[in-house]
N, C-alpha and C. Protein backbone atom coordinates (compact mmCIF):
# COMPACT_ATOMS: atom_id res chain seq x y z
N UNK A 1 -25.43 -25.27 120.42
CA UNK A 1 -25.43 -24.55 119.16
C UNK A 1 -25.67 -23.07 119.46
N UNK A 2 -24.75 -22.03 119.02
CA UNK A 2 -24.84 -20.72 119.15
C UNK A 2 -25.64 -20.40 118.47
N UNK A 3 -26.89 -19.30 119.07
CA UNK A 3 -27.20 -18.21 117.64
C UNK A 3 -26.57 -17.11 117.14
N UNK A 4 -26.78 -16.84 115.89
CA UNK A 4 -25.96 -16.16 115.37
C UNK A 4 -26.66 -14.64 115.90
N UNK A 5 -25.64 -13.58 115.86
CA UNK A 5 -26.08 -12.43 116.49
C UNK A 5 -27.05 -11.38 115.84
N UNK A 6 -27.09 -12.04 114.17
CA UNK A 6 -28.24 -10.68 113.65
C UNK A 6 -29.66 -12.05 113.17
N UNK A 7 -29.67 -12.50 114.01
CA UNK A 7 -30.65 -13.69 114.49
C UNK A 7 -32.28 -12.53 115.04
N UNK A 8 -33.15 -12.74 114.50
CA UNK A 8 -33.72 -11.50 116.02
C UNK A 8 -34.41 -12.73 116.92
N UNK A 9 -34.68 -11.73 117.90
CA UNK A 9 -34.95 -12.88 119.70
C UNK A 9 -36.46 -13.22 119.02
N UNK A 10 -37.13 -13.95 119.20
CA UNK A 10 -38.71 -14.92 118.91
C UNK A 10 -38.79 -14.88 120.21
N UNK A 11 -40.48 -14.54 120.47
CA UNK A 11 -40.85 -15.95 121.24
C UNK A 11 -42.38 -16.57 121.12
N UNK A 12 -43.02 -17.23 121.97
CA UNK A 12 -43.88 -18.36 121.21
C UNK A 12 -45.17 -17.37 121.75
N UNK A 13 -46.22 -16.97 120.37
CA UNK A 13 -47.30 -16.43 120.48
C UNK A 13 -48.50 -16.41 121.79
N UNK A 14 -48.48 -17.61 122.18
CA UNK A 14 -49.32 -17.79 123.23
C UNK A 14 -48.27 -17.32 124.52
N UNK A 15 -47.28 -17.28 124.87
CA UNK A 15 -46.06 -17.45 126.00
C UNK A 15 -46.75 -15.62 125.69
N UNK A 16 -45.93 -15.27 124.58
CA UNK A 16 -46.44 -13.11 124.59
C UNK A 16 -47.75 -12.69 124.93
N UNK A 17 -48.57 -13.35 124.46
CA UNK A 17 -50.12 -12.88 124.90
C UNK A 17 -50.35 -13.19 126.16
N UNK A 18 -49.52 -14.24 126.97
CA UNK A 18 -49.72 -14.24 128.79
C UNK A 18 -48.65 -13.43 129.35
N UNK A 19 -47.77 -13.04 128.74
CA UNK A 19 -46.72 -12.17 129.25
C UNK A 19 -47.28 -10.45 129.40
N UNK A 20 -48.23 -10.56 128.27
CA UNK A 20 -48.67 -9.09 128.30
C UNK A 20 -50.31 -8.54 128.65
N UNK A 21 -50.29 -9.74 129.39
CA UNK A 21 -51.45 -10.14 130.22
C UNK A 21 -52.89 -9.88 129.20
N UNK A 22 -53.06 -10.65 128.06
CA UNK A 22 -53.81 -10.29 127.48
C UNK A 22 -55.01 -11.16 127.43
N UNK A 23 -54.37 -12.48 128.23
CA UNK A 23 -55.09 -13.52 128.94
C UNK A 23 -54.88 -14.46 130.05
N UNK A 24 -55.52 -14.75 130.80
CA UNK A 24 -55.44 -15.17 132.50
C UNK A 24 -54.37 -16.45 132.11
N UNK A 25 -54.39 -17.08 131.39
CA UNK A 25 -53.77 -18.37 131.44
C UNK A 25 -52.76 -18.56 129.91
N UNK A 26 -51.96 -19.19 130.34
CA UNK A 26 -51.19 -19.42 128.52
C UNK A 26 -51.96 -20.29 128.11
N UNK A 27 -52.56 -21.60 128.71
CA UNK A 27 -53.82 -22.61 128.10
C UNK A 27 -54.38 -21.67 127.45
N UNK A 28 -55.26 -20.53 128.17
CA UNK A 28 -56.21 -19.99 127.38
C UNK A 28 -55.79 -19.01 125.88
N UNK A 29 -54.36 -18.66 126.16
CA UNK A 29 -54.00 -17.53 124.83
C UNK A 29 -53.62 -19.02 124.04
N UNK A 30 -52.84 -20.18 124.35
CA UNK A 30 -52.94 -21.05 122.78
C UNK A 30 -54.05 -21.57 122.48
N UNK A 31 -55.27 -21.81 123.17
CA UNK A 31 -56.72 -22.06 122.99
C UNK A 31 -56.64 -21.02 121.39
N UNK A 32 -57.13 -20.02 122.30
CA UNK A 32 -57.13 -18.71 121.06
C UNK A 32 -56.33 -18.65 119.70
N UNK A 33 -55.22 -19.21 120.10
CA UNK A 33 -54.28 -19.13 118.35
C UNK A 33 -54.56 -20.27 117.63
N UNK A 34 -54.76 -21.29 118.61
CA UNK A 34 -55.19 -22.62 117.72
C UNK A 34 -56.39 -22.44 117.42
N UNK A 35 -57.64 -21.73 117.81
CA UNK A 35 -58.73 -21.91 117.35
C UNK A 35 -58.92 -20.79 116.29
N UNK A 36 -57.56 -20.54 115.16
CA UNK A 36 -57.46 -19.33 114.27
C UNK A 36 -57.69 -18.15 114.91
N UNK A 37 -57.80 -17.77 115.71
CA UNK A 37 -58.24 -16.42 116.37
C UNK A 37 -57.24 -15.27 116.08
N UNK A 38 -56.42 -15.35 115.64
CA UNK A 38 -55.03 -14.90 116.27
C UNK A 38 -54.46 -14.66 114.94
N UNK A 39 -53.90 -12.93 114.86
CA UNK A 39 -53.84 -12.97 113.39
C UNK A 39 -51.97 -12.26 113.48
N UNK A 40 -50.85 -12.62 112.96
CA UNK A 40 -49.83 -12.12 112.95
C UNK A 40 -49.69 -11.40 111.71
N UNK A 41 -49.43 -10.47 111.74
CA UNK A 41 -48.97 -9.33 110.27
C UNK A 41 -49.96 -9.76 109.67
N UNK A 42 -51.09 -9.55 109.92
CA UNK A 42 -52.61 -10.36 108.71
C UNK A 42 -52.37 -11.41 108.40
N UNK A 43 -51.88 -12.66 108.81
CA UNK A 43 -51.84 -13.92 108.48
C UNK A 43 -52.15 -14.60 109.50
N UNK A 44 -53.07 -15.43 109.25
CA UNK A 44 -53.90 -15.84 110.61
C UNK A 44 -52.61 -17.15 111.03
N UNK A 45 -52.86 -17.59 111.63
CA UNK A 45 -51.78 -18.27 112.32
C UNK A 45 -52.47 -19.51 113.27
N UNK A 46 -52.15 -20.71 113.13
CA UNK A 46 -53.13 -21.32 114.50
C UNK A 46 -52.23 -22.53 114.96
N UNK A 47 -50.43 -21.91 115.05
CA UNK A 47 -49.91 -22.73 116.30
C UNK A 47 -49.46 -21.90 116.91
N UNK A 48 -49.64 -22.45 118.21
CA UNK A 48 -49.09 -21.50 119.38
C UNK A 48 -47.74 -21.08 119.53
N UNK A 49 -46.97 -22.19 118.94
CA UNK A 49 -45.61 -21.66 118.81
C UNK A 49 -44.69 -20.95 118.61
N UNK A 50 -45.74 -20.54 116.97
CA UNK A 50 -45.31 -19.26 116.10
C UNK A 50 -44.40 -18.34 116.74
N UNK A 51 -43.73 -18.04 116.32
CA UNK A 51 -42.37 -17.37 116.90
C UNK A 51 -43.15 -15.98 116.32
N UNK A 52 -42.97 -14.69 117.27
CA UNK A 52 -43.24 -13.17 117.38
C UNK A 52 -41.67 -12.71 117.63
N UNK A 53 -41.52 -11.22 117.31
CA UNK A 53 -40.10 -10.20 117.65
C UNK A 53 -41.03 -9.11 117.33
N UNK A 54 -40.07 -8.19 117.69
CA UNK A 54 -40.27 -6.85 117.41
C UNK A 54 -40.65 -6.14 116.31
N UNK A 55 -42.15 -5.57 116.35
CA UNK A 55 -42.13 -5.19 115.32
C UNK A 55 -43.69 -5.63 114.90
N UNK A 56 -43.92 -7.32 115.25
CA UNK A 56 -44.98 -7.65 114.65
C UNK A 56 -46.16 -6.82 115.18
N UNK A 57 -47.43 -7.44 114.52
CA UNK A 57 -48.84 -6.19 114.80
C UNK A 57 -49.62 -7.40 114.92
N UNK A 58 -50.26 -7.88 115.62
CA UNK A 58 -51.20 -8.97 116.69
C UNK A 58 -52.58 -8.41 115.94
N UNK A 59 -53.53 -9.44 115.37
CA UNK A 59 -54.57 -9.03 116.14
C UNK A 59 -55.58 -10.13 116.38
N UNK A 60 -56.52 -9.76 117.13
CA UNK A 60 -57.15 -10.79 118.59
C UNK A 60 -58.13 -10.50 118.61
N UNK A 61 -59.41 -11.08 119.26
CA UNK A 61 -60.30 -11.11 119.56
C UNK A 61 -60.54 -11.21 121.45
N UNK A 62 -60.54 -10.25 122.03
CA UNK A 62 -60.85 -10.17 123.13
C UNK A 62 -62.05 -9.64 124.18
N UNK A 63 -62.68 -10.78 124.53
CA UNK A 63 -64.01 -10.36 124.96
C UNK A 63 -65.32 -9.67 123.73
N UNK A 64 -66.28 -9.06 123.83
CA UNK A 64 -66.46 -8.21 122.69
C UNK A 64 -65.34 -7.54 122.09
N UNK A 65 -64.14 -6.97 122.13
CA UNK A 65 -63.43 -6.50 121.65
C UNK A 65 -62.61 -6.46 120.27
N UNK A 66 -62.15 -6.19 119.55
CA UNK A 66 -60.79 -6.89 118.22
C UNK A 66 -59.74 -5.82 118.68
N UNK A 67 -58.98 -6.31 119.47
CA UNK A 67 -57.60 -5.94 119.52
C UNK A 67 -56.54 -5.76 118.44
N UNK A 68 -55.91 -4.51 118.60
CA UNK A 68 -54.75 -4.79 117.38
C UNK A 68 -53.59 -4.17 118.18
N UNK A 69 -52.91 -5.04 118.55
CA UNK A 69 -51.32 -4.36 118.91
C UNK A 69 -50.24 -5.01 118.59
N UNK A 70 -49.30 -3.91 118.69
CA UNK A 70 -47.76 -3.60 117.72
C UNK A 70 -47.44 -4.45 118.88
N UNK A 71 -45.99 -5.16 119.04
CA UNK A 71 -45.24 -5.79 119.64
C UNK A 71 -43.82 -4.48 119.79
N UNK A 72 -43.70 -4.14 120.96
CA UNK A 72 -42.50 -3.34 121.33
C UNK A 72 -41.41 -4.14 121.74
N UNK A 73 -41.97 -5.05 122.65
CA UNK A 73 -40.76 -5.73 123.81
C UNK A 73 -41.40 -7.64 123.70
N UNK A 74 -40.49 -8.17 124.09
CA UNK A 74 -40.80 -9.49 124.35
C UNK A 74 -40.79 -10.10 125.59
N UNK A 75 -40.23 -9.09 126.90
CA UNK A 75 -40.16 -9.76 127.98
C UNK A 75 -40.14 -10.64 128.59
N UNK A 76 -39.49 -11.10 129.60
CA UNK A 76 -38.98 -12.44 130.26
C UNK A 76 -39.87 -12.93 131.10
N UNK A 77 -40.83 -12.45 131.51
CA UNK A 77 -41.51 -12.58 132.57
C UNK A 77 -43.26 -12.48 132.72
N UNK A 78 -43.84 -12.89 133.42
CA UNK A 78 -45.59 -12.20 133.54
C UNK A 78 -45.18 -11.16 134.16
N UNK A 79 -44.96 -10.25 134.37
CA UNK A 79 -45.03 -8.97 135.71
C UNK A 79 -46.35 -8.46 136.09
N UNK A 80 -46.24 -7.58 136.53
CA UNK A 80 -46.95 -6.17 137.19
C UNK A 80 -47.59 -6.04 135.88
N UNK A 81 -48.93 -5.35 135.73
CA UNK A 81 -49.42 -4.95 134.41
C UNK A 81 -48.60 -3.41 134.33
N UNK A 82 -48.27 -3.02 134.56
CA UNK A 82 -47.48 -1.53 133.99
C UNK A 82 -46.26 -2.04 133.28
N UNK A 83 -45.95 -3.01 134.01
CA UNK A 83 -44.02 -3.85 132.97
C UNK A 83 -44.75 -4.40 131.95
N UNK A 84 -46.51 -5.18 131.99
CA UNK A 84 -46.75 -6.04 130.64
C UNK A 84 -47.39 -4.77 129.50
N UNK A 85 -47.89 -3.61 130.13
CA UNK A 85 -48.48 -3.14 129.21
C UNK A 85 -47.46 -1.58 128.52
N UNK A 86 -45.86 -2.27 128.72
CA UNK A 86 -44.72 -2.02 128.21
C UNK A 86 -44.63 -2.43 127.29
N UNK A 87 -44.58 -3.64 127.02
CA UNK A 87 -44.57 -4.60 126.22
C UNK A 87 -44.92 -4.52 124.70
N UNK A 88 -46.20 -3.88 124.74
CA UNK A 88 -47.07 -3.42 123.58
C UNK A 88 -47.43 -1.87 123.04
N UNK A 89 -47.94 -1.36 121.92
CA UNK A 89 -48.57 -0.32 121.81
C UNK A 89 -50.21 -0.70 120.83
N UNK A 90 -50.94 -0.03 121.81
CA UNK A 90 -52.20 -0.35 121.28
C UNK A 90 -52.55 0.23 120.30
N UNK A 91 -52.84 -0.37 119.04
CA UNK A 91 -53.26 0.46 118.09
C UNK A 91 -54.81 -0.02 117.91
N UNK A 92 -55.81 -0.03 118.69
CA UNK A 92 -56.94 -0.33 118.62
C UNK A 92 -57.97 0.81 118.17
N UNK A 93 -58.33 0.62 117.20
CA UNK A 93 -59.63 2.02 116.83
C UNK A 93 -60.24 2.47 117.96
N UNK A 94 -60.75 3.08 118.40
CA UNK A 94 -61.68 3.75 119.90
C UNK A 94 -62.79 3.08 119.01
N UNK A 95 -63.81 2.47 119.98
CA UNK A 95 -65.02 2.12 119.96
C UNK A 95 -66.14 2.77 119.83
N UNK A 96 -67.63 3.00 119.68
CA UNK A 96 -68.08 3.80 119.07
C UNK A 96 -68.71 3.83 120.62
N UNK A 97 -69.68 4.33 120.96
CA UNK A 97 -70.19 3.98 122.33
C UNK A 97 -71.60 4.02 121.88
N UNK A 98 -72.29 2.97 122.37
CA UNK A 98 -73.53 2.77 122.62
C UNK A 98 -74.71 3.61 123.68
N UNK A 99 -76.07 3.82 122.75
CA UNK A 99 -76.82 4.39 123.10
C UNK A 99 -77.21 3.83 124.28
N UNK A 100 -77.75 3.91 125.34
CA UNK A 100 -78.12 3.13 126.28
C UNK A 100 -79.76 2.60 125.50
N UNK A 101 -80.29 2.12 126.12
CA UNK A 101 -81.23 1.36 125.76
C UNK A 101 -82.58 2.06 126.90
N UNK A 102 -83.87 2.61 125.80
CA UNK A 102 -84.73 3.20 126.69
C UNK A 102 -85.46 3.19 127.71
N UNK A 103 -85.39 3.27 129.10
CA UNK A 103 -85.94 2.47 130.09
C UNK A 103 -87.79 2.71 129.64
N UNK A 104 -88.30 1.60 130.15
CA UNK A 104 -89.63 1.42 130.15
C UNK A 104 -90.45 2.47 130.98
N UNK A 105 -91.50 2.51 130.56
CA UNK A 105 -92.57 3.51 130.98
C UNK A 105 -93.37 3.17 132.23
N UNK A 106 -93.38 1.65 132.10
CA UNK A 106 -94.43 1.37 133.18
C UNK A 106 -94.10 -0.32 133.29
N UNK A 107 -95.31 -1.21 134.13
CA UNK A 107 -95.10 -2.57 133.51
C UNK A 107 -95.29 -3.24 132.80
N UNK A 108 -94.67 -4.06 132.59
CA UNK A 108 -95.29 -5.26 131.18
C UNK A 108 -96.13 -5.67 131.53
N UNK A 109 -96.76 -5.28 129.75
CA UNK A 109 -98.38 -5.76 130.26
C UNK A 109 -98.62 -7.62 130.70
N UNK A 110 -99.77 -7.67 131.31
CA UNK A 110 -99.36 -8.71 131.69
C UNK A 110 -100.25 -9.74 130.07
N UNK A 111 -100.49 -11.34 130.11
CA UNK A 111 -101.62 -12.26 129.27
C UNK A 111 -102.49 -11.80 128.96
N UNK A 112 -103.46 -11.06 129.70
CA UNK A 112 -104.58 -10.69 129.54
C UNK A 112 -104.60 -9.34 129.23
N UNK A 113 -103.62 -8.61 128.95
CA UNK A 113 -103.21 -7.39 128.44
C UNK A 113 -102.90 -7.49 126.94
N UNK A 114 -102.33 -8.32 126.97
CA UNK A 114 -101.51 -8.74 125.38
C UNK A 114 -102.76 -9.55 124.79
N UNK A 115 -103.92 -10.31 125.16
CA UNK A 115 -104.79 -10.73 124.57
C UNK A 115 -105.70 -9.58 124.16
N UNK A 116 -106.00 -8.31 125.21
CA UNK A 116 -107.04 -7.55 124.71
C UNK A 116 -106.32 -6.86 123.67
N UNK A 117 -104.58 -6.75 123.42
CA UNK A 117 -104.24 -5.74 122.19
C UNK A 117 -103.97 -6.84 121.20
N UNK A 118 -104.25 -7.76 121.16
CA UNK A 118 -103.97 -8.69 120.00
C UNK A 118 -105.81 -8.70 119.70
N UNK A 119 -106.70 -8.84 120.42
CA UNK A 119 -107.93 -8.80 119.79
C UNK A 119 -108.75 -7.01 119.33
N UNK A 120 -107.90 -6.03 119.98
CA UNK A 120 -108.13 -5.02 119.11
C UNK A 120 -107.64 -4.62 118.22
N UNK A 121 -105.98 -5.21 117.52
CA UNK A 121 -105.27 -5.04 116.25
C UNK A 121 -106.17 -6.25 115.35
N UNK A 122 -107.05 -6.85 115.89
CA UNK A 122 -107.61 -7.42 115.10
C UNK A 122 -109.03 -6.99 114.55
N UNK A 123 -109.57 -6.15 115.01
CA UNK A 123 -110.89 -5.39 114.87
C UNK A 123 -110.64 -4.49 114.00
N UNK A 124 -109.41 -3.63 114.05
CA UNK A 124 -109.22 -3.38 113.33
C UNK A 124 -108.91 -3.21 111.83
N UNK A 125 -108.44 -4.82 111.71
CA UNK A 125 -108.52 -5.02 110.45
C UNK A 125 -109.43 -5.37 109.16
């Protein structure tokens, strides 16, 4: 059976998210669409099959992350990450960056430290 030529090319959601290396394994990117993760044009989606083309806008949950990318290309192949990250354009917000967290002064007090300030917040009262 021919397709017809103003047909557009698909291919299967989990197959694009390992093509554009967005996860180590295709098990693991249809894990992700079946477990709702996986949102096509804002419509969450949870078979792996789901046919993608050009055009659509992904978005994902990766690592801490929420990914959102446009679909450019559909490619034939896993490649090189410079051919997979062809593939896509990231439209991901920049992240805010975190304060580091204040290093300590000295050591933790130890039992018998934390007993004498638990029995002087109590004298106090």
């Amino acid at each position: 059976m021919a397709e017809t030529p103003t047909a557009p090319a698909k291919l299967r959601i989990d197959k694009w998210l390992w093509h554009a290396r967005f996860f180590k394994t295709r098990g693991l990117s249809a894990k992700q669409v079946s477990g709702g993760h996986v949102r096509i044009n804002r419509q969450k989606t949870l078979k792996p099959a789901h046919g993608v083309t050009f055009g659509d806008v992904l978005t994902f949950a990766q690592g801490d992350n929420i990914r959102v990318v446009k679909i450019l290309a559909l490619g034939e192949r896993r490649g090189p990450a410079p051919e997979a990250q062809s593939l896509y354009e990231d439209l991901t917000p920049p992240r805010e960056e975190r304060l580091p967290e204040p290093a300590r002064t000295g050591p933790r007090p130890t039992k018998k430290d934390r007993r004498d300030i638990a029995a002087f917040k109590d004298e106090g009262s």
